[in-house]
PDB file of N, CA and C in Angstrom:
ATOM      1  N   UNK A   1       0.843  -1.175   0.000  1.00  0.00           N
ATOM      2  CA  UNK A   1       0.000   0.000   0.000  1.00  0.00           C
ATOM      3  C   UNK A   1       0.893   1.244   0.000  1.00  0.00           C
ATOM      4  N   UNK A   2       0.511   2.686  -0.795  1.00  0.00           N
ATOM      5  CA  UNK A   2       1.047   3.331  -0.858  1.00  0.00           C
ATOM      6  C   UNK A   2       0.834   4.000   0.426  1.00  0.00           C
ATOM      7  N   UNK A   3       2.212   5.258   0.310  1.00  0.00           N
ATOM      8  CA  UNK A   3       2.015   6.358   2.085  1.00  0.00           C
ATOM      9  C   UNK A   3       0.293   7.235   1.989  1.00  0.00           C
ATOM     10  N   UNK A   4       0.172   7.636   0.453  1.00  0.00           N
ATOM     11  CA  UNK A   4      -1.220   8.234   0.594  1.00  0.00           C
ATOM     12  C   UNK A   4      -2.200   7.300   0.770  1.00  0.00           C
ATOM     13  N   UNK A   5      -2.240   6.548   0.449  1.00  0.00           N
ATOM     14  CA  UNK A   5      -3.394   5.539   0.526  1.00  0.00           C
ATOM     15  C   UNK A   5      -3.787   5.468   1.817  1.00  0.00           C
ATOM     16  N   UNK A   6      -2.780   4.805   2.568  1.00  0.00           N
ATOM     17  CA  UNK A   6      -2.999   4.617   4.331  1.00  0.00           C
ATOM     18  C   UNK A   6      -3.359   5.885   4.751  1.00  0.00           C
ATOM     19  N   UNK A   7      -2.391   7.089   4.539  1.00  0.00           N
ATOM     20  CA  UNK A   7      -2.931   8.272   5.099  1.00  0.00           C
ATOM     21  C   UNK A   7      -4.621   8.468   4.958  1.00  0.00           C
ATOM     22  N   UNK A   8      -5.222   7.846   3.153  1.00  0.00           N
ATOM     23  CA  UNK A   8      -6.678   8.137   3.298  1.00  0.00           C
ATOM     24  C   UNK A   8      -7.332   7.579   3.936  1.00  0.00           C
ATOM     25  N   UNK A   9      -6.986   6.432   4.458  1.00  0.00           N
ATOM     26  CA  UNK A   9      -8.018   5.162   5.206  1.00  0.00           C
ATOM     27  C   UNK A   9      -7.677   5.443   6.173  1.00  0.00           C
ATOM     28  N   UNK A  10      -6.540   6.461   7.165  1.00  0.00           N
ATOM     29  CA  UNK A  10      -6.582   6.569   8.404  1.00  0.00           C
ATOM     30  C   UNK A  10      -7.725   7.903   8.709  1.00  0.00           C
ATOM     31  N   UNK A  11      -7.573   8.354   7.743  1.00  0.00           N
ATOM     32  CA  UNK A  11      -8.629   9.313   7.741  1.00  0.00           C
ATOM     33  C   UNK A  11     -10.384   9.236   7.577  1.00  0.00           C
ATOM     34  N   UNK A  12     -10.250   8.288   6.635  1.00  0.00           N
ATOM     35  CA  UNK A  12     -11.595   7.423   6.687  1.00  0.00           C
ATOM     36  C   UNK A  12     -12.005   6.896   7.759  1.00  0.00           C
ATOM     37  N   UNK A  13     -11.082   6.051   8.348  1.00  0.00           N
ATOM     38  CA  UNK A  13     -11.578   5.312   9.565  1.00  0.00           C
ATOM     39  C   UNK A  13     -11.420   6.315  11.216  1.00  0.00           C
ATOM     40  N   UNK A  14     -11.067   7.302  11.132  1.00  0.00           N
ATOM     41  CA  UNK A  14     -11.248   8.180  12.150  1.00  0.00           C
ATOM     42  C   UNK A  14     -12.562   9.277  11.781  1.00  0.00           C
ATOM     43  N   UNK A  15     -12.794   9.466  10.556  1.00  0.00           N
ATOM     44  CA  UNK A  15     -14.140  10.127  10.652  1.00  0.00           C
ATOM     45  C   UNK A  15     -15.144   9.221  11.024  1.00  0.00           C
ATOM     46  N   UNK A  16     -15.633   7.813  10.685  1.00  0.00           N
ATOM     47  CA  UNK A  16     -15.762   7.239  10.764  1.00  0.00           C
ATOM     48  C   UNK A  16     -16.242   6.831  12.474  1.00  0.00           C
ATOM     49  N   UNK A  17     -15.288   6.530  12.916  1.00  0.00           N
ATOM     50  CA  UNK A  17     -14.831   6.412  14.649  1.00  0.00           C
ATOM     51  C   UNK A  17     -15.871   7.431  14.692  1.00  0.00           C
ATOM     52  N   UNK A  18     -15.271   8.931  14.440  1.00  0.00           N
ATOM     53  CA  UNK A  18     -16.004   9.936  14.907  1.00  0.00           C
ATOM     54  C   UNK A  18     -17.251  10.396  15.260  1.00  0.00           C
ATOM     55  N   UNK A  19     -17.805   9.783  13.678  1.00  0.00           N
ATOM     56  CA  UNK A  19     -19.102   9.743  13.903  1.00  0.00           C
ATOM     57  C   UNK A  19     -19.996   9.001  14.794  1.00  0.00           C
ATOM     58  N   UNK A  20     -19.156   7.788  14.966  1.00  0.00           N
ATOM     59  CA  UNK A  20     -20.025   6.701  15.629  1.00  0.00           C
ATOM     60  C   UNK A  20     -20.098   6.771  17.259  1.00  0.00           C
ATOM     61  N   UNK A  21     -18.896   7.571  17.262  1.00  0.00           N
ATOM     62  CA  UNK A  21     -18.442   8.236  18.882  1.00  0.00           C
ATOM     63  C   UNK A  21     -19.487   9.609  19.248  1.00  0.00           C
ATOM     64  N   UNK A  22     -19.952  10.475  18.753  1.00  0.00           N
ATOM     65  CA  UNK A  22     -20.973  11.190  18.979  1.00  0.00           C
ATOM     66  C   UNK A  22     -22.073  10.937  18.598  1.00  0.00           C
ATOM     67  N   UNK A  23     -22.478  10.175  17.732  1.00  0.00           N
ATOM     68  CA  UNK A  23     -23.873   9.588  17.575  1.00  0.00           C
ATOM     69  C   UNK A  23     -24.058   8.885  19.159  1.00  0.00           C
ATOM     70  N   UNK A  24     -23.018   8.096  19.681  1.00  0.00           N
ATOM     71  CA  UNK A  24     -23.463   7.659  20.808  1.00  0.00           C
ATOM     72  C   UNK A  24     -23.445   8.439  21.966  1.00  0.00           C
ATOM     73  N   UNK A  25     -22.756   9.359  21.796  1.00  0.00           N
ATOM     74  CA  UNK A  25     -23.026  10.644  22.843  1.00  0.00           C
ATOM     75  C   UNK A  25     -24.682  11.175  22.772  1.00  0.00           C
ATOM     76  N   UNK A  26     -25.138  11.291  21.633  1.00  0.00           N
ATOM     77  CA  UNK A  26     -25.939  11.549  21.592  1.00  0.00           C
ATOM     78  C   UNK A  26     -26.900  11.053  22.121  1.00  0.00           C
ATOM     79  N   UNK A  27     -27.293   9.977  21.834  1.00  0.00           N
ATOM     80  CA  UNK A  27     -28.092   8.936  22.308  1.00  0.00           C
ATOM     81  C   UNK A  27     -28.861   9.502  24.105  1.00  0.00           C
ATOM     82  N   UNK A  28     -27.690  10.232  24.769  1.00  0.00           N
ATOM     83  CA  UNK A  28     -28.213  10.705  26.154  1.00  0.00           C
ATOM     84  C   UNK A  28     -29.585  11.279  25.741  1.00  0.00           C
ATOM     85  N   UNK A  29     -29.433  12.537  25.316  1.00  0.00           N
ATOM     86  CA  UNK A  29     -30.194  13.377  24.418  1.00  0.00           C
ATOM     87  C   UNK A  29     -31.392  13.098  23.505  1.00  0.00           C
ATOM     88  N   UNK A  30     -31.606  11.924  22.800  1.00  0.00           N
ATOM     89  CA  UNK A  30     -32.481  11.745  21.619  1.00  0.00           C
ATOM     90  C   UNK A  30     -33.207  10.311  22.232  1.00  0.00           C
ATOM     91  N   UNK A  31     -33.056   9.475  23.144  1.00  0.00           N
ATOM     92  CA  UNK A  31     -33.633   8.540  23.994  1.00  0.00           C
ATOM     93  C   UNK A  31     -33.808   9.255  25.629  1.00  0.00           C
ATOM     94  N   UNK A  32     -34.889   8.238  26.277  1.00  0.00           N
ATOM     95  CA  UNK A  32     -34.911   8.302  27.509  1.00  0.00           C
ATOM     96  C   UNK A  32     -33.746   7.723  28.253  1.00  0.00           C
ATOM     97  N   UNK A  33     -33.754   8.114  29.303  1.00  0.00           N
ATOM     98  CA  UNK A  33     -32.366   7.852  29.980  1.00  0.00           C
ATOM     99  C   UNK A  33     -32.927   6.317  30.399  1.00  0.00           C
ATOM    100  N   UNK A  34     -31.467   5.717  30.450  1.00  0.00           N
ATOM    101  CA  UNK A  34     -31.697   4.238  30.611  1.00  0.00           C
ATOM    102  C   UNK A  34     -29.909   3.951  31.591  1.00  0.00           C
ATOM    103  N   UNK A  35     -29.598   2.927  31.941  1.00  0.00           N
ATOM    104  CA  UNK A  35     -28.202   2.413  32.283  1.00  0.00           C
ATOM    105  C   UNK A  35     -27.666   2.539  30.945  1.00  0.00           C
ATOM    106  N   UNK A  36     -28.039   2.029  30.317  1.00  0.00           N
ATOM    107  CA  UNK A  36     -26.831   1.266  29.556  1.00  0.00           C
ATOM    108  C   UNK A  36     -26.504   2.372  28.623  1.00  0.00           C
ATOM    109  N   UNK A  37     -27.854   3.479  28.292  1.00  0.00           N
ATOM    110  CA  UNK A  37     -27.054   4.582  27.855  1.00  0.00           C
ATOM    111  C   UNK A  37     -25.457   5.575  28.305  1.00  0.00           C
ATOM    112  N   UNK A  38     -26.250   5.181  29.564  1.00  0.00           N
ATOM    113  CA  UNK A  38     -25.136   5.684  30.032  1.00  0.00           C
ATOM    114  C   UNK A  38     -23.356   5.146  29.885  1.00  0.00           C
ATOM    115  N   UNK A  39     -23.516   3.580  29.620  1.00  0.00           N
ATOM    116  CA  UNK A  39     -22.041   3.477  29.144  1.00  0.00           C
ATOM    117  C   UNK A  39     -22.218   3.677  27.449  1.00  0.00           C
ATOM    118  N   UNK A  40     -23.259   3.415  26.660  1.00  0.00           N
ATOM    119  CA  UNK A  40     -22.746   3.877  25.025  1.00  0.00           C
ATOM    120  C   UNK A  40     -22.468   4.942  25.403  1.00  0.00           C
ATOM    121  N   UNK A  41     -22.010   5.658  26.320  1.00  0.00           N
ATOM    122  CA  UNK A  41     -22.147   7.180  25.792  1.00  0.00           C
ATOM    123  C   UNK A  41     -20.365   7.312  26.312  1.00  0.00           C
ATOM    124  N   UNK A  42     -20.227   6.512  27.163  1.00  0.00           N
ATOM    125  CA  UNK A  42     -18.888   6.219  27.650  1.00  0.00           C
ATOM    126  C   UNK A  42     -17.981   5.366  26.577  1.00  0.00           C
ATOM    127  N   UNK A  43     -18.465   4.720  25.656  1.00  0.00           N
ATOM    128  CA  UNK A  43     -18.107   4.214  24.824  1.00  0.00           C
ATOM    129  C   UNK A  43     -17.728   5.126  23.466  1.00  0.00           C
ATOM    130  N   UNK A  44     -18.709   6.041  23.525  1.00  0.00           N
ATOM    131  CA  UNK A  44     -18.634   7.229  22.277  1.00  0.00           C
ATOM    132  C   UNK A  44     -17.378   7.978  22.809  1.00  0.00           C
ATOM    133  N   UNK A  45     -17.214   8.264  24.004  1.00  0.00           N
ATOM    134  CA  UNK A  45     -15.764   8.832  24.302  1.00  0.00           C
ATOM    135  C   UNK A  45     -14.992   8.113  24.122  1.00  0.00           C
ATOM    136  N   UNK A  46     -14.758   6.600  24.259  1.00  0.00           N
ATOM    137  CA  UNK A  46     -13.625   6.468  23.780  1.00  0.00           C
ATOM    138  C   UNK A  46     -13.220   6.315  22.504  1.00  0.00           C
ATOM    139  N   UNK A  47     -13.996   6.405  21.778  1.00  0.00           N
ATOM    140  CA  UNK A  47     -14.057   6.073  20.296  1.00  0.00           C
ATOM    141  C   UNK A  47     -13.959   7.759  19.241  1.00  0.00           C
ATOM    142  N   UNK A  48     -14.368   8.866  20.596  1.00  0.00           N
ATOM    143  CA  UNK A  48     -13.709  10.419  20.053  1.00  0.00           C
ATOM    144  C   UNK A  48     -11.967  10.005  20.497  1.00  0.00           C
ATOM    145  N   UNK A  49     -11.776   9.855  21.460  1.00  0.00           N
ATOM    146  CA  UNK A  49     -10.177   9.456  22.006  1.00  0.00           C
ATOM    147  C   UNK A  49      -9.281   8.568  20.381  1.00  0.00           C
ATOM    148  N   UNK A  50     -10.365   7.415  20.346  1.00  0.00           N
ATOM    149  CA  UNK A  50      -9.553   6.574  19.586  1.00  0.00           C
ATOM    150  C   UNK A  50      -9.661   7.471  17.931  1.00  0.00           C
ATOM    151  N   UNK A  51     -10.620   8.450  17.606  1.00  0.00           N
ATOM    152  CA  UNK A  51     -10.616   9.413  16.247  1.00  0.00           C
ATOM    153  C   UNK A  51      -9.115  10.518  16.207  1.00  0.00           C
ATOM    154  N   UNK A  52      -8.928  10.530  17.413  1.00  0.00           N
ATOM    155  CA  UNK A  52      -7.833  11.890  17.847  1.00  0.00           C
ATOM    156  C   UNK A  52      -6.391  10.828  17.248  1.00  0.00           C
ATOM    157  N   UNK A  53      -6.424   9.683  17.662  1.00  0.00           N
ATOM    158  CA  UNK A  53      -4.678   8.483  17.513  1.00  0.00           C
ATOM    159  C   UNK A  53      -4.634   8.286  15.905  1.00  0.00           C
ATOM    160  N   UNK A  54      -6.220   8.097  15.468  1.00  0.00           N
ATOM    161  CA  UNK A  54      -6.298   7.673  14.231  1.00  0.00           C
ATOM    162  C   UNK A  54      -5.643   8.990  12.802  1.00  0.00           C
ATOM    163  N   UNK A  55      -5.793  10.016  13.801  1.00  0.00           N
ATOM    164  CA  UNK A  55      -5.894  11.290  12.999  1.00  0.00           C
ATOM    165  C   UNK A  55      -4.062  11.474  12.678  1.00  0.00           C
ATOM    166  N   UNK A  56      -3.259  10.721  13.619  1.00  0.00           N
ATOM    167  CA  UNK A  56      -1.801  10.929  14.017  1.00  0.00           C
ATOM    168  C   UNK A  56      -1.479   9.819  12.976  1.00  0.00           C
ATOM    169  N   UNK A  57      -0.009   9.169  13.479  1.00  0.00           N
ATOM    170  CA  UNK A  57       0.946   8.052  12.849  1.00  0.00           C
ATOM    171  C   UNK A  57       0.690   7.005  13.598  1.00  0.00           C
ATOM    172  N   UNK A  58       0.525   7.186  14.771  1.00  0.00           N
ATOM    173  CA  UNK A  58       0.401   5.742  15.916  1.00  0.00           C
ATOM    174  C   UNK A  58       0.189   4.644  15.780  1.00  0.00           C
ATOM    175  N   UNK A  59       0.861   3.562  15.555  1.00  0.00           N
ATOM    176  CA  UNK A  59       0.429   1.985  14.998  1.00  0.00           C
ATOM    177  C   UNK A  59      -0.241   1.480  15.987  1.00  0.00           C
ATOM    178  N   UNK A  60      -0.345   1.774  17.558  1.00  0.00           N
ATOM    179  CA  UNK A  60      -1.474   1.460  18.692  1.00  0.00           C
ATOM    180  C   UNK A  60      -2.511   2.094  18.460  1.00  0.00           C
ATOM    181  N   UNK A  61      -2.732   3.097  17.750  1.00  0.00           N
ATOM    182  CA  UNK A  61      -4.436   3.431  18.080  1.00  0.00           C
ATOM    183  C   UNK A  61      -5.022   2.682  17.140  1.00  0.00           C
ATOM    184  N   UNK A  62      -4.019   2.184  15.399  1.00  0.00           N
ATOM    185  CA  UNK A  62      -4.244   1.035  14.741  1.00  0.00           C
ATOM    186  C   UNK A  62      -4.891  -0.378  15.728  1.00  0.00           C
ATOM    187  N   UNK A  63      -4.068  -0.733  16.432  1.00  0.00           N
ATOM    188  CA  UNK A  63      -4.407  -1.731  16.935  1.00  0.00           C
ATOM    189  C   UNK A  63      -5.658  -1.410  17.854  1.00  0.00           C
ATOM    190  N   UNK A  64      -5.605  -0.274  19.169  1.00  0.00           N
ATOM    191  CA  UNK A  64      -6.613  -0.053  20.132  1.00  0.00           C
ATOM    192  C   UNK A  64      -7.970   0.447  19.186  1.00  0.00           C
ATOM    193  N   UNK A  65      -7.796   0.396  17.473  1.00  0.00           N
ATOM    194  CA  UNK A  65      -9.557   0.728  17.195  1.00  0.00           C
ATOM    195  C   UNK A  65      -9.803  -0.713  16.491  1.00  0.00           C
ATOM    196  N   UNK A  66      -8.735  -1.979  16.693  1.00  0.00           N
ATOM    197  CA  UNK A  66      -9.659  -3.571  16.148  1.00  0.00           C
ATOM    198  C   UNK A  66      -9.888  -3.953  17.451  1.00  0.00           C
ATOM    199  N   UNK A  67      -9.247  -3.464  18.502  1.00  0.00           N
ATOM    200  CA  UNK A  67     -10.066  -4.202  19.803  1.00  0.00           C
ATOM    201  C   UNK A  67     -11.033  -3.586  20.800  1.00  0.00           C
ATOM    202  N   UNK A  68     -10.713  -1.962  20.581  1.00  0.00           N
ATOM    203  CA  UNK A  68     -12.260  -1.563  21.075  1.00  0.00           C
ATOM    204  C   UNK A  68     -13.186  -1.722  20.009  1.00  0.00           C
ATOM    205  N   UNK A  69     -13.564  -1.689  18.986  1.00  0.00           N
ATOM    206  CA  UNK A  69     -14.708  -1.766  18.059  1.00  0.00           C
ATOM    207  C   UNK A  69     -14.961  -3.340  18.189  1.00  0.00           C
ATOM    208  N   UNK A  70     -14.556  -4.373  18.357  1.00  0.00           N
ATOM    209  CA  UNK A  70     -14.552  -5.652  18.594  1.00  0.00           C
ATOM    210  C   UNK A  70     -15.168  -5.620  20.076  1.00  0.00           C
ATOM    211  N   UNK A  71     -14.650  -5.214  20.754  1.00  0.00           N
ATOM    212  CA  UNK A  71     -14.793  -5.539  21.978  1.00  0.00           C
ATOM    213  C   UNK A  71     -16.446  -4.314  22.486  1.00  0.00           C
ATOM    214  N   UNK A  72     -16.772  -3.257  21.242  1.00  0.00           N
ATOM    215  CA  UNK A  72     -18.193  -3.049  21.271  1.00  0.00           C
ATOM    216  C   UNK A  72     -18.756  -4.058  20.998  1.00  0.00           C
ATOM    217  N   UNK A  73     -18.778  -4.676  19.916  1.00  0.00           N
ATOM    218  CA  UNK A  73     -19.574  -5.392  19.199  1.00  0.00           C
ATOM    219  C   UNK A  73     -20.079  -6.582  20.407  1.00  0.00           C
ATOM    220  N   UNK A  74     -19.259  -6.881  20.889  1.00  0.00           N
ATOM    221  CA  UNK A  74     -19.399  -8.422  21.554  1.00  0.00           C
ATOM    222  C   UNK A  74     -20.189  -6.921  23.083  1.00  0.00           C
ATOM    223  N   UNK A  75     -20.183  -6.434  23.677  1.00  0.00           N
ATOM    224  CA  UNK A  75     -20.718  -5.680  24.651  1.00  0.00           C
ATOM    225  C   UNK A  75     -22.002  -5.425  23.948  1.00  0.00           C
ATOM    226  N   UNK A  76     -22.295  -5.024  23.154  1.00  0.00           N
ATOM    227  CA  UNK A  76     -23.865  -4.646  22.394  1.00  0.00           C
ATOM    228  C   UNK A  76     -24.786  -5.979  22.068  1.00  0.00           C
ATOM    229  N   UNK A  77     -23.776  -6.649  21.906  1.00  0.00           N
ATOM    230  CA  UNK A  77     -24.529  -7.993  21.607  1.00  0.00           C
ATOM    231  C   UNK A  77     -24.831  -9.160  23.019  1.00  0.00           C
ATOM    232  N   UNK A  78     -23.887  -9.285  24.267  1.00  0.00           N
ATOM    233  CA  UNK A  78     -23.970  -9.336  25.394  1.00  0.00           C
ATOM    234  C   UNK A  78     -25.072  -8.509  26.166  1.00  0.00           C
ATOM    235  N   UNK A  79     -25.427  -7.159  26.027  1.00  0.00           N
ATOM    236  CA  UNK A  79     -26.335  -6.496  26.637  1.00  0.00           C
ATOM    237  C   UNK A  79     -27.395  -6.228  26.530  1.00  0.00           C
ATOM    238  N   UNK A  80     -27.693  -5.856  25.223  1.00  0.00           N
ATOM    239  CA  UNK A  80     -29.050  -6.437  24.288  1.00  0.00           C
ATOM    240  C   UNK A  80     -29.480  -6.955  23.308  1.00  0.00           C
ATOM    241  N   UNK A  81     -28.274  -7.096  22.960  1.00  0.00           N
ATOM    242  CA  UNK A  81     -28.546  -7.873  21.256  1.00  0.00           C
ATOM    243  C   UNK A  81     -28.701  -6.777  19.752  1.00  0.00           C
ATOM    244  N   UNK A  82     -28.675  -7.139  19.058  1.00  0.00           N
ATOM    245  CA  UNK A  82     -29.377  -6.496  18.084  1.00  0.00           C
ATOM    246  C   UNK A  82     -30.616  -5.790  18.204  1.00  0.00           C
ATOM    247  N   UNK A  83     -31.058  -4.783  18.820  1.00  0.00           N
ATOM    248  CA  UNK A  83     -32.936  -4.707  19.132  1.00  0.00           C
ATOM    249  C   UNK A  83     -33.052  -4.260  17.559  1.00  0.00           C
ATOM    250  N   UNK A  84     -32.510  -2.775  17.444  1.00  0.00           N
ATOM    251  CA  UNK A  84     -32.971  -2.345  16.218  1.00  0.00           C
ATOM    252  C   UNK A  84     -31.756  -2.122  14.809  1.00  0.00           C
ATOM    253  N   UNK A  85     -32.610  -2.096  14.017  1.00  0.00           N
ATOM    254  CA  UNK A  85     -31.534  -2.024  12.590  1.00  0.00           C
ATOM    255  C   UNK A  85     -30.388  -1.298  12.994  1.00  0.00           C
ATOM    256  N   UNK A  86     -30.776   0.101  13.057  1.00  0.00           N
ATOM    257  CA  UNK A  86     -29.216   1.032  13.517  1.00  0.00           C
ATOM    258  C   UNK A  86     -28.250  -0.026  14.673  1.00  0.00           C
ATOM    259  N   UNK A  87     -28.813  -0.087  15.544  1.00  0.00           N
ATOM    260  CA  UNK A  87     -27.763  -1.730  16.169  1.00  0.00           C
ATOM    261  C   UNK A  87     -26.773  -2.119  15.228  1.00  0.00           C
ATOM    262  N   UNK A  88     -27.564  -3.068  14.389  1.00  0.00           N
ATOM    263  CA  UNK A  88     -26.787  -3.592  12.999  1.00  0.00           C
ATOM    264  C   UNK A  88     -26.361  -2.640  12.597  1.00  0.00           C
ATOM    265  N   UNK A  89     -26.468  -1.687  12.070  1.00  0.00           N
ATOM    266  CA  UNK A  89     -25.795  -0.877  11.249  1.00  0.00           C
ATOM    267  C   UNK A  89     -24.828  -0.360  12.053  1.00  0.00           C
ATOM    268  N   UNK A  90     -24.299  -0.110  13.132  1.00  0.00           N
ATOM    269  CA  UNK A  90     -23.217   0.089  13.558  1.00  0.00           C
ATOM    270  C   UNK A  90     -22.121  -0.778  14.111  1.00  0.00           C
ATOM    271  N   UNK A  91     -22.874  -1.942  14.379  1.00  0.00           N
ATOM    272  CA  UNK A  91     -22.107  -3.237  14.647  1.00  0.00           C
ATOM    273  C   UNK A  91     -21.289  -3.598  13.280  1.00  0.00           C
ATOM    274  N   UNK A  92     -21.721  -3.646  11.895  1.00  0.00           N
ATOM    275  CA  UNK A  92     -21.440  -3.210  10.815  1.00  0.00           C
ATOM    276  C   UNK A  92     -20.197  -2.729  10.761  1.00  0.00           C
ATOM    277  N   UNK A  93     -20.358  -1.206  10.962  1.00  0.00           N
ATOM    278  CA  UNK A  93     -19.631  -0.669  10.465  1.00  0.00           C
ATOM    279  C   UNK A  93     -18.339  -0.884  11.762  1.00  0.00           C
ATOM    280  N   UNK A  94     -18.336  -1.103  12.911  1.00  0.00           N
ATOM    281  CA  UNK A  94     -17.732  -1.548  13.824  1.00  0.00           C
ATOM    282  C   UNK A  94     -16.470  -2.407  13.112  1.00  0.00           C
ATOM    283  N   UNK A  95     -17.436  -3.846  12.822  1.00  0.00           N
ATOM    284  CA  UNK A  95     -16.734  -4.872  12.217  1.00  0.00           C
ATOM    285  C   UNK A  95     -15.593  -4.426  11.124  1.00  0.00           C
ATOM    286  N   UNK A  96     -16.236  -3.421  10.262  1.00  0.00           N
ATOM    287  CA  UNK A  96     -15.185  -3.065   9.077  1.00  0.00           C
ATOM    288  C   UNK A  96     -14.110  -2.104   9.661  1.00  0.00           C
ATOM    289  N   UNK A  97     -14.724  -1.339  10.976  1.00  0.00           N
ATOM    290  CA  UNK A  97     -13.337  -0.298  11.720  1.00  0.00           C
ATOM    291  C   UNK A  97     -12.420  -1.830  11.991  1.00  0.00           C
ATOM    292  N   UNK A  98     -12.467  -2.507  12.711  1.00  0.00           N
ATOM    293  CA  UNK A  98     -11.811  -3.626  12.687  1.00  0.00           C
ATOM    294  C   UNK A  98     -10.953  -3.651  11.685  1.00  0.00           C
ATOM    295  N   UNK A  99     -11.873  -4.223  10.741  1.00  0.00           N
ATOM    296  CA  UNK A  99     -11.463  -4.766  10.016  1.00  0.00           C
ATOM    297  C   UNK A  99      -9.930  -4.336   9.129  1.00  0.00           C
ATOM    298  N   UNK A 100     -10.706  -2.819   8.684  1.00  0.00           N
ATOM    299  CA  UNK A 100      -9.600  -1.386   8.363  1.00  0.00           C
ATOM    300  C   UNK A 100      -8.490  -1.322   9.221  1.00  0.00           C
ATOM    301  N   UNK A 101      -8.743  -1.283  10.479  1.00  0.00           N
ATOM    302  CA  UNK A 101      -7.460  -1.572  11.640  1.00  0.00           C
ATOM    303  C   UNK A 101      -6.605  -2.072  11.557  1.00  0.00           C
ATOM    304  N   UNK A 102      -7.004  -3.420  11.341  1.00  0.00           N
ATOM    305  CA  UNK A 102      -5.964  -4.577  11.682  1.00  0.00           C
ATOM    306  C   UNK A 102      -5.284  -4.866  10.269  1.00  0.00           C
ATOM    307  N   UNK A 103      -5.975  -4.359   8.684  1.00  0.00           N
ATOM    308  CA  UNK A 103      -5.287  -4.152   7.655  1.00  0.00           C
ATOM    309  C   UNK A 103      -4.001  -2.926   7.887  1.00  0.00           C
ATOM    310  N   UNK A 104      -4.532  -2.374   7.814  1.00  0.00           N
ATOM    311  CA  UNK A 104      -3.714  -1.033   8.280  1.00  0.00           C
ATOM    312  C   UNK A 104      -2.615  -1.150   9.130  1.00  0.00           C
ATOM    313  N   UNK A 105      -2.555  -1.541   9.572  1.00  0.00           N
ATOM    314  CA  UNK A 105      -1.615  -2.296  10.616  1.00  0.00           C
ATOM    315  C   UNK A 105      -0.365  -3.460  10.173  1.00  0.00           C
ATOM    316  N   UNK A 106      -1.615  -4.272   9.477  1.00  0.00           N
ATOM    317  CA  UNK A 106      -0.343  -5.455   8.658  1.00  0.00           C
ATOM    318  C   UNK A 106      -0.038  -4.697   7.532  1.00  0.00           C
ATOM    319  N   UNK A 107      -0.480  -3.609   6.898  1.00  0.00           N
ATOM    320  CA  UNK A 107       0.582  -2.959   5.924  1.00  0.00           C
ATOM    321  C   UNK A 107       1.516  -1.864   6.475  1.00  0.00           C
ATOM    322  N   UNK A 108       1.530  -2.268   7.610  1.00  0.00           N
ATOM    323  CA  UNK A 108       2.222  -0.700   8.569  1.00  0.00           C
ATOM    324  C   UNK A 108       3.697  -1.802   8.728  1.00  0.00           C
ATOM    325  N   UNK A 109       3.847  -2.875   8.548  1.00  0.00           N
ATOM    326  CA  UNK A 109       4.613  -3.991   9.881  1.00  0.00           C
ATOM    327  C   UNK A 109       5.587  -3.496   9.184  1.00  0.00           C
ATOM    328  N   UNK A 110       6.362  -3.366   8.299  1.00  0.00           N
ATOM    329  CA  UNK A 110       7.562  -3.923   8.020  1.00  0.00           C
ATOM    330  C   UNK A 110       7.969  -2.425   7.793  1.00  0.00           C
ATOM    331  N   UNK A 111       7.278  -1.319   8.005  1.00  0.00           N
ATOM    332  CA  UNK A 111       7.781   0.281   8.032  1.00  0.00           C
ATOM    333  C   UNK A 111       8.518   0.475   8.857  1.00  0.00           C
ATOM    334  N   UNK A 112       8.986   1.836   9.107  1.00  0.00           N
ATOM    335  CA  UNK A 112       9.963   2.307  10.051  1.00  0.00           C
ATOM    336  C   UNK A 112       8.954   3.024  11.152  1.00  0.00           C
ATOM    337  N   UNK A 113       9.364   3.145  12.099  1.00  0.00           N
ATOM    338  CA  UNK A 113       8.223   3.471  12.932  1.00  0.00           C
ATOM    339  C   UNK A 113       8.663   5.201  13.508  1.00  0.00           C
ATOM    340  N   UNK A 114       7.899   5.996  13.607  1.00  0.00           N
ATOM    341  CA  UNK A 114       8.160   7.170  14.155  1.00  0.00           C
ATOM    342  C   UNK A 114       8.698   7.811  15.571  1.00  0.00           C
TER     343      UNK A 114
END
């Protein structure tokens, strides 16, 4: 993979993050208050945190966005499951932050590191 290329998909996958990190902030706001809102919303912070590493060179925030977005997926699905489509649709797109991650990453290995 070329240096621009990665640069675009780190950028992709931190807007990305981004969005999915204040949509769940949101959630306080646009639902009734519940528990478990209360950690998506703790979850949307870390996923603004993990948009800020993605935005840099860091080959860990590579890695820390295939195992927090993984480690949503399996928490959303542990707590309530799928209820509604948007569920899926962010579990989704979860899977492919993963997914993007851990590519990103094995084309990072054999670089020089900063």
């Amino acid at each position: 993979m070329h240096e621009r290329q990665i640069h675009q998909l780190r950028h992709l996958a931190a807007a990305l993050v981004t969005a999915i990190g204040l949509w769940q902030i949101a959630q306080l706001w646009l639902q009734h208050f519940r528990e478990d809102l209360l950690l998506e919303a703790l979850w949307g912070g870390v996923y603004l945190l993990l948009a800020l590493g993605l935005v840099g060179r860091s080959r860990f925030s590579l890695f820390a966005t295939g195992v927090v977005c993984l480690g949503h997926i399996v928490w959303v699905l542990q707590s309530r499951g799928l209820a509604t489509p948007l569920d899926g649709l962010v579990a989704l797109i979860d899977l492919c932050l993963a997914g993007l991650g851990v590519s990103l990453l094995w084309a990072l290995r054999h670089r020089g590191s900063v």
